[in-house]
C-alpha atoms as a PDB file:
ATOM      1  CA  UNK A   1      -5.080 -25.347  56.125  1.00  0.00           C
ATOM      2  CA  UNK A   2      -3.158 -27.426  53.428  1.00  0.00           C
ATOM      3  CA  UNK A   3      -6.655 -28.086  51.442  1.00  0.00           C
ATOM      4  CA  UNK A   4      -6.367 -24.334  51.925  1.00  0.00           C
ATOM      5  CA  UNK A   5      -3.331 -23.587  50.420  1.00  0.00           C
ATOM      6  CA  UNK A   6      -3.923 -26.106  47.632  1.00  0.00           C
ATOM      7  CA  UNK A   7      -7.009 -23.989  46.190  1.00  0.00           C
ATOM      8  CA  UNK A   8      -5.314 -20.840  46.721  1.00  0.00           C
ATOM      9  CA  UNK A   9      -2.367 -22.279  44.380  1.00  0.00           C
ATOM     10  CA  UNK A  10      -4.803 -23.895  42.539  1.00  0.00           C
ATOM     11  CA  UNK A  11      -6.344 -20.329  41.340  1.00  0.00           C
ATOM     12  CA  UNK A  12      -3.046 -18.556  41.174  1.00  0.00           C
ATOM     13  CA  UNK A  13      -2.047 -21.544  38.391  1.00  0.00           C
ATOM     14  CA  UNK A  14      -5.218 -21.236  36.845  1.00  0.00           C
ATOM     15  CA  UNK A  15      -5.597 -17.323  36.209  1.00  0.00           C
ATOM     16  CA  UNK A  16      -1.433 -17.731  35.537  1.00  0.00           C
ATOM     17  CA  UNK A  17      -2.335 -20.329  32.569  1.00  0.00           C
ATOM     18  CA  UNK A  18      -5.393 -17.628  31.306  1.00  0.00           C
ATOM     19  CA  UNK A  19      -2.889 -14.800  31.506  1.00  0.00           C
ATOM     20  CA  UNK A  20      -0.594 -16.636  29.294  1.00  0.00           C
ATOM     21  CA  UNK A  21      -3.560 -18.134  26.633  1.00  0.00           C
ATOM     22  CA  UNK A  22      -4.318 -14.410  26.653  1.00  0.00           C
ATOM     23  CA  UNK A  23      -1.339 -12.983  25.239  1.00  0.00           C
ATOM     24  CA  UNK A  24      -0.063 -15.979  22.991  1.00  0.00           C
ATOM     25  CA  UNK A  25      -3.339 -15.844  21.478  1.00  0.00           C
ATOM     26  CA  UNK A  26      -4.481 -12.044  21.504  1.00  0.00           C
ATOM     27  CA  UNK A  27      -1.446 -10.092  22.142  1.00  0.00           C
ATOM     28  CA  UNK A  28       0.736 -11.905  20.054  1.00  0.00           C
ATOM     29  CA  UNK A  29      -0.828 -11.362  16.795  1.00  0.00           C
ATOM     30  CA  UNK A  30      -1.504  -7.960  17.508  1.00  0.00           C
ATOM     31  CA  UNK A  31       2.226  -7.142  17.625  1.00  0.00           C
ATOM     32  CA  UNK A  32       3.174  -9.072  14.662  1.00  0.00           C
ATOM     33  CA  UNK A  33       0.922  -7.332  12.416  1.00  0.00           C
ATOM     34  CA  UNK A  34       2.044  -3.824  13.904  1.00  0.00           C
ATOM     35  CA  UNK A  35       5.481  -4.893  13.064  1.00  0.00           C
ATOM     36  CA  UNK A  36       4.265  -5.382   9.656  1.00  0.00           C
ATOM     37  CA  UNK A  37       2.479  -2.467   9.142  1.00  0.00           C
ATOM     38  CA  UNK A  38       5.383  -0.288  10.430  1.00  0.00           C
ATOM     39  CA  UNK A  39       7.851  -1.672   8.191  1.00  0.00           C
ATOM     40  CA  UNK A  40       5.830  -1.467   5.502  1.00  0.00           C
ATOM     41  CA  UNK A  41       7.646   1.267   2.977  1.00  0.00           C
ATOM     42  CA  UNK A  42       5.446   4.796   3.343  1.00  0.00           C
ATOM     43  CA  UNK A  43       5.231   4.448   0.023  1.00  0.00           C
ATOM     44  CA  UNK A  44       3.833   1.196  -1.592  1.00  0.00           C
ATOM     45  CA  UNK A  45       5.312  -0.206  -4.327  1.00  0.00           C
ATOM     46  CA  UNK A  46       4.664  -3.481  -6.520  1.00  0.00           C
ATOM     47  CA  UNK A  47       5.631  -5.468  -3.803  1.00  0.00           C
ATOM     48  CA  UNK A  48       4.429  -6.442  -0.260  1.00  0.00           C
ATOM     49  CA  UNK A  49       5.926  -7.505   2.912  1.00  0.00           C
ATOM     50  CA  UNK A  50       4.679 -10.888   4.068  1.00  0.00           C
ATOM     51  CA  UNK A  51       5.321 -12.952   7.229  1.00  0.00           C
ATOM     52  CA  UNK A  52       6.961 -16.257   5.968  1.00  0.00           C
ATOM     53  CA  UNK A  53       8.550 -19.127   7.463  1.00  0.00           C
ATOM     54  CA  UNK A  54      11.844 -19.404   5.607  1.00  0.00           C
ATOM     55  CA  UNK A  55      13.987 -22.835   5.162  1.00  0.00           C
ATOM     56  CA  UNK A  56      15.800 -22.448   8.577  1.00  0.00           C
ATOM     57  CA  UNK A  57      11.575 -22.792  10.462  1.00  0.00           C
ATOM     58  CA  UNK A  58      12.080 -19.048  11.318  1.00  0.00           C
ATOM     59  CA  UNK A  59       9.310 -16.836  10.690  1.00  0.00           C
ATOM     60  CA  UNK A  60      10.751 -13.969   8.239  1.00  0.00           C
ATOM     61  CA  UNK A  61       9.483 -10.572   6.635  1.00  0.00           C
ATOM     62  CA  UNK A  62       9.764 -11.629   2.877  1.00  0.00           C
ATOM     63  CA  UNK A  63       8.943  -9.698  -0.639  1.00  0.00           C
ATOM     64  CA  UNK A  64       6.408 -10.851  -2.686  1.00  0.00           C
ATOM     65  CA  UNK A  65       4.895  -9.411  -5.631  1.00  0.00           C
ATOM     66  CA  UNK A  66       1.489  -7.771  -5.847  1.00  0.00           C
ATOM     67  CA  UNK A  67      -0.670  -8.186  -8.738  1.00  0.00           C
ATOM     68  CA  UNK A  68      -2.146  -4.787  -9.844  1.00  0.00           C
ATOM     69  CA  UNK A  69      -5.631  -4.269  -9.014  1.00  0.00           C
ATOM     70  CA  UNK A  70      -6.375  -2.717 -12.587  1.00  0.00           C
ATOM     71  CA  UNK A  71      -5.219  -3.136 -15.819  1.00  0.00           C
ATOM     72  CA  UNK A  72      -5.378  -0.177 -18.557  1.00  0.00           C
ATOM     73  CA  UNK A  73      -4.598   0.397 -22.090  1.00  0.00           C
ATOM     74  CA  UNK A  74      -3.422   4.117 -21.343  1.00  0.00           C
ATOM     75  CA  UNK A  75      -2.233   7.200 -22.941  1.00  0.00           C
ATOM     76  CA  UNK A  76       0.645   9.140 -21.585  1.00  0.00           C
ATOM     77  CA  UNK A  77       2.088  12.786 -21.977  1.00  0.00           C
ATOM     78  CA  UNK A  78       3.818  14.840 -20.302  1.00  0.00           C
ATOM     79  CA  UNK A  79       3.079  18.397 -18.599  1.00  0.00           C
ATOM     80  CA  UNK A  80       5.776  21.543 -17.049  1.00  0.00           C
ATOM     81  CA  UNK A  81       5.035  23.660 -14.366  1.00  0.00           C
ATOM     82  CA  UNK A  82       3.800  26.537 -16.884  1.00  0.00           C
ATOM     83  CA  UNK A  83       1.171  28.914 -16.480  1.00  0.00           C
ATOM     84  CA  UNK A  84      -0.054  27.885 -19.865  1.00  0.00           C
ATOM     85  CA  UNK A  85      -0.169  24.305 -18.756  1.00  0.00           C
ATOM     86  CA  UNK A  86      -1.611  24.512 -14.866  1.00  0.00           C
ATOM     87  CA  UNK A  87      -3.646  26.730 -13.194  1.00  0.00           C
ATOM     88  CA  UNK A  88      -2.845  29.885 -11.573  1.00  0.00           C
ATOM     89  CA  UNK A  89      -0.529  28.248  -8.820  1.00  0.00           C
ATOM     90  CA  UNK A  90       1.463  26.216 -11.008  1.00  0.00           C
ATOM     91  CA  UNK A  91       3.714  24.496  -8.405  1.00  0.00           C
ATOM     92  CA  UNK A  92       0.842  22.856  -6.511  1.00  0.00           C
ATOM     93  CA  UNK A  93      -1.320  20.193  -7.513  1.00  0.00           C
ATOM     94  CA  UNK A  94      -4.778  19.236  -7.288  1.00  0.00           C
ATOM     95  CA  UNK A  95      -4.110  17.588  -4.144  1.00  0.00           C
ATOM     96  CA  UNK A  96      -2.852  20.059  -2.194  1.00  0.00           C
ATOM     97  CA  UNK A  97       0.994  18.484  -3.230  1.00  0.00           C
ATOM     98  CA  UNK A  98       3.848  20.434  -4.345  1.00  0.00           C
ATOM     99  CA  UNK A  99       4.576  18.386  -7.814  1.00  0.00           C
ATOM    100  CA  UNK A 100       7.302  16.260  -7.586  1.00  0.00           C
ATOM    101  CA  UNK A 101       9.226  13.286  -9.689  1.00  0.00           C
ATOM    102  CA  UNK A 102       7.431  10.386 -10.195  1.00  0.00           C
ATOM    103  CA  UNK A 103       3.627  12.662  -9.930  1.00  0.00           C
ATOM    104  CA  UNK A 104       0.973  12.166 -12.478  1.00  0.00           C
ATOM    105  CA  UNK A 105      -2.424  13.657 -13.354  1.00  0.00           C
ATOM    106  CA  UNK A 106      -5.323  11.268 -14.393  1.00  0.00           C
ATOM    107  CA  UNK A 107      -9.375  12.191 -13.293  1.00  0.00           C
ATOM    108  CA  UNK A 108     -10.650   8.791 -12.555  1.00  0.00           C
ATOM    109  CA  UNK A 109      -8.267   7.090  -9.988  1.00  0.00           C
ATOM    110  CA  UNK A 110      -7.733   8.484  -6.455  1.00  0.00           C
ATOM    111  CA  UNK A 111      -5.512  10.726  -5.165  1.00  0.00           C
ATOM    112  CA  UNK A 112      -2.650   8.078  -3.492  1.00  0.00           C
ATOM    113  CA  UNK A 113      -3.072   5.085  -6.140  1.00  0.00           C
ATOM    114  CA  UNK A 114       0.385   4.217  -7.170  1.00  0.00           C
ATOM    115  CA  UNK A 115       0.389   3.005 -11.429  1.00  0.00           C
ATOM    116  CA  UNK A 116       3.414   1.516 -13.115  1.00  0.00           C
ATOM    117  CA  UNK A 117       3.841   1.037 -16.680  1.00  0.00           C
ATOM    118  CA  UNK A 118       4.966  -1.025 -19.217  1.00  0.00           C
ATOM    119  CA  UNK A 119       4.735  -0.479 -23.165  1.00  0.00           C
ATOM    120  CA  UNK A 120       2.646  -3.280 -24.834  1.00  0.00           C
ATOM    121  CA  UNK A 121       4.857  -6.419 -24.415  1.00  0.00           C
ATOM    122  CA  UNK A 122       5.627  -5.773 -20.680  1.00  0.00           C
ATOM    123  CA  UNK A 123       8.454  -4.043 -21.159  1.00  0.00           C
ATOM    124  CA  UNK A 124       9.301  -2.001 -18.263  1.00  0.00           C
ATOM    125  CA  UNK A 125       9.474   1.997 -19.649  1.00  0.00           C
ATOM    126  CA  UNK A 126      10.284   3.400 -16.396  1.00  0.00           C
ATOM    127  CA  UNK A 127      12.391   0.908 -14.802  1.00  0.00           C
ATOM    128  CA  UNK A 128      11.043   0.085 -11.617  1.00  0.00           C
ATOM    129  CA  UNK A 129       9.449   3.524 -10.783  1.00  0.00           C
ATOM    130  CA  UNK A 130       6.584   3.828  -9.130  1.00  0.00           C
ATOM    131  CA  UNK A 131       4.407   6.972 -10.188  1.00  0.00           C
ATOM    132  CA  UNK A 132       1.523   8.243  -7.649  1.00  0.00           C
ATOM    133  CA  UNK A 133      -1.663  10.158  -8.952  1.00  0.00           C
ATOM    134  CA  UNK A 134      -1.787  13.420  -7.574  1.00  0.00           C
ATOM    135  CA  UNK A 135      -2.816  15.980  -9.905  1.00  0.00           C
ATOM    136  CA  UNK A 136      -5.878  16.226 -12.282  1.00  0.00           C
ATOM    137  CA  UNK A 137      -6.033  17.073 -15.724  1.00  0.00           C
ATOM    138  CA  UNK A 138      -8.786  18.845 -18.225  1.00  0.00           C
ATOM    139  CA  UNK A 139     -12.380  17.363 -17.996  1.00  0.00           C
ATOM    140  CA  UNK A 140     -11.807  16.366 -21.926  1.00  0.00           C
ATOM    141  CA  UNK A 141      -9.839  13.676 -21.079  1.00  0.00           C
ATOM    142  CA  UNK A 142     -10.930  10.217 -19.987  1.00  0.00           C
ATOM    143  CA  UNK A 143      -9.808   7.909 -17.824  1.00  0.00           C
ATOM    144  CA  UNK A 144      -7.015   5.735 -19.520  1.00  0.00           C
ATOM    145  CA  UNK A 145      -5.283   9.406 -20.124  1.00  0.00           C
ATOM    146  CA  UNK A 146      -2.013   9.665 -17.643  1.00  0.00           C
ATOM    147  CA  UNK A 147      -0.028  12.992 -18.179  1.00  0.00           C
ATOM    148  CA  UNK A 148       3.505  12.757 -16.060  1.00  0.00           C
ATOM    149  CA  UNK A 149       4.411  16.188 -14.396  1.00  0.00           C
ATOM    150  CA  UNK A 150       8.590  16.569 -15.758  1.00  0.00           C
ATOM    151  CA  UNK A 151      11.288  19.270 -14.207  1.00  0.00           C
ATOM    152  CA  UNK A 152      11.986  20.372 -17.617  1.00  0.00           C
ATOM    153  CA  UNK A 153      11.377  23.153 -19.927  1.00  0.00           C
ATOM    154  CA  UNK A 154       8.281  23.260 -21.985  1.00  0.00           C
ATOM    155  CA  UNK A 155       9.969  22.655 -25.160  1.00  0.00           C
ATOM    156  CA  UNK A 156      12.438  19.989 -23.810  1.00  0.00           C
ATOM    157  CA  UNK A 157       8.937  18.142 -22.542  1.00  0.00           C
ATOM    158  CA  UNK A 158       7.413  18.084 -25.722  1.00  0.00           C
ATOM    159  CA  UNK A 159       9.963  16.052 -27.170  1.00  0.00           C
ATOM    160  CA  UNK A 160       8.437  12.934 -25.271  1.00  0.00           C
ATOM    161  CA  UNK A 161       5.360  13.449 -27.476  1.00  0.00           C
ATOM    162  CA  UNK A 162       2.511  10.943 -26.868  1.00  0.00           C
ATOM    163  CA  UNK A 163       3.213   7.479 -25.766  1.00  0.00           C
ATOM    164  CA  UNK A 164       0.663   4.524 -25.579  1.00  0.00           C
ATOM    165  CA  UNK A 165       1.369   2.122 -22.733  1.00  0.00           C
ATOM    166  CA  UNK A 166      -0.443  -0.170 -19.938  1.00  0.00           C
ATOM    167  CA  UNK A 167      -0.709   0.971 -17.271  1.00  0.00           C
ATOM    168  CA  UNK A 168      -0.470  -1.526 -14.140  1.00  0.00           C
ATOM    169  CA  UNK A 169      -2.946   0.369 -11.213  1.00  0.00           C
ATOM    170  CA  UNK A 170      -2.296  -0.440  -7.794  1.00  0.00           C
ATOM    171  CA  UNK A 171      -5.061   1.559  -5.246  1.00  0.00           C
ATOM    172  CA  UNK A 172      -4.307   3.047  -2.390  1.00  0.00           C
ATOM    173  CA  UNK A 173      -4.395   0.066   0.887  1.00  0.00           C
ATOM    174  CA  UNK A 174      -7.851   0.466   2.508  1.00  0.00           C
ATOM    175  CA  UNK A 175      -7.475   0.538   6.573  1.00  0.00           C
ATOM    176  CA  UNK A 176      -8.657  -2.855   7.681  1.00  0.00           C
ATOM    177  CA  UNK A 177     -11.798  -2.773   9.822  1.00  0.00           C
ATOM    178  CA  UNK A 178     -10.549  -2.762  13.551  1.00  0.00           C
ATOM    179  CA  UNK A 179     -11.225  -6.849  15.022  1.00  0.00           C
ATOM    180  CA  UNK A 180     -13.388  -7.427  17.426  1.00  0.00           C
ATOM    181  CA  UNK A 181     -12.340  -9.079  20.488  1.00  0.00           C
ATOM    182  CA  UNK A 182     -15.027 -11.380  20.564  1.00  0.00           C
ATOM    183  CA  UNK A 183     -14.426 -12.884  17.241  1.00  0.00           C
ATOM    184  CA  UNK A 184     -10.199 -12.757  17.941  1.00  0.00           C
ATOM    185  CA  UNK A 185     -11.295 -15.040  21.194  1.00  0.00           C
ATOM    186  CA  UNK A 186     -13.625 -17.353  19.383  1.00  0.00           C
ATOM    187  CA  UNK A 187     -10.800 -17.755  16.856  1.00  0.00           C
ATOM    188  CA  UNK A 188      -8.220 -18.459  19.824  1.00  0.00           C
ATOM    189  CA  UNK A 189     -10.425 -21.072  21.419  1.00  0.00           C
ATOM    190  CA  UNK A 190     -11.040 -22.591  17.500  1.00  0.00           C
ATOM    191  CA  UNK A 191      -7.352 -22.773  17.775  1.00  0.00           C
ATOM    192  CA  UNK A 192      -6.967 -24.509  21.508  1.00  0.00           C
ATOM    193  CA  UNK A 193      -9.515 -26.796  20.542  1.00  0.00           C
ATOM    194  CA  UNK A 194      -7.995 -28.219  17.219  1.00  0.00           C
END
């Protein structure tokens, strides 16, 4: 009876200590990366979140800068919501989006990549705004052309005439493929081992 009850709590301790190993090393990481990914901004910007271990030994969300994934020698104008400028609906944009400050037209990057600029000595023009490519432009212009949709009249907008700048690209996040469980357990027992 005792030799009994000494497997029995034998097992119970054993699956108990798997249970735990299970969700330290599986569960665990799961959650902190969903608690990334949710307070990531909706829209991305130049910088990222990161989990860091700060000064105090306490893990942290922290900023830290991205570098851009392209750089471009690029030409900027600006366009109105005009007839004479658009298409027939004049208020939505290639996309599907109703234009908006801070949209621009170019016909090379995807719809969603985020571009800053700066004029030729890194000067910020903008400030720290963050334009998104939405809208497309005339087949007659390349790829380093960027033309900035403006709430303005037509000939208040062509005031800003034609700027050259660089233009820092930043494309959209790609979803991450989903982990397998196999390779997050290998991983765990790399980790027990060490």
């Amino acid at each position: 009876m005792i030799k009994a009850k000494n497997s029995l709590f034998s097992l119970v301790l054993i699956t108990s200590l798997f249970a735990a190993f299970l969700i330290v090393f599986l569960v665990h990481p799961l959650l902190v990366e969903a608690q990334i990914s949710s307070a990531a901004p909706s829209q991305a910007s130049a910088t990222e979140q990161v989990l860091r271990e700060g000064r105090d030994g306490k893990m942290a969300l922290r900023q830290q800068p991205l570098p851009p994934d392209k750089v471009l020698k690029a030409v900027m104008t600006v366009y109105t919501s005009t007839p004479e400028e658009t298409d027939a609906d004049p208020f939505i944009a290639a996309s599907g989006k109703r234009v908006y400050d801070g949209m621009i037209a170019n016909n090379c990057l995807k719809f969603g990549t985020n571009v800053t600029f700066t004029d030729e000595n890194g000067n910020k023009i903008f400030g720290d705004k963050v334009f998104t490519v939405h809208d497309r432009m005339n087949a007659r212009y390349g790829c380093n052309r960027f033309d900035m949709w403006v709430d303005q009249p037509r000939a208040e907008a062509r005031k800003f005439g034609v700027k050259r700048l660089v233009a820092q690209v930043y494309l959209p996040a790609k979803k991450a493929a989903p982990v397998s469980r196999v390779a997050t357990l290998k991983s765990a027992e790399l980790a027990v081992a060490k």
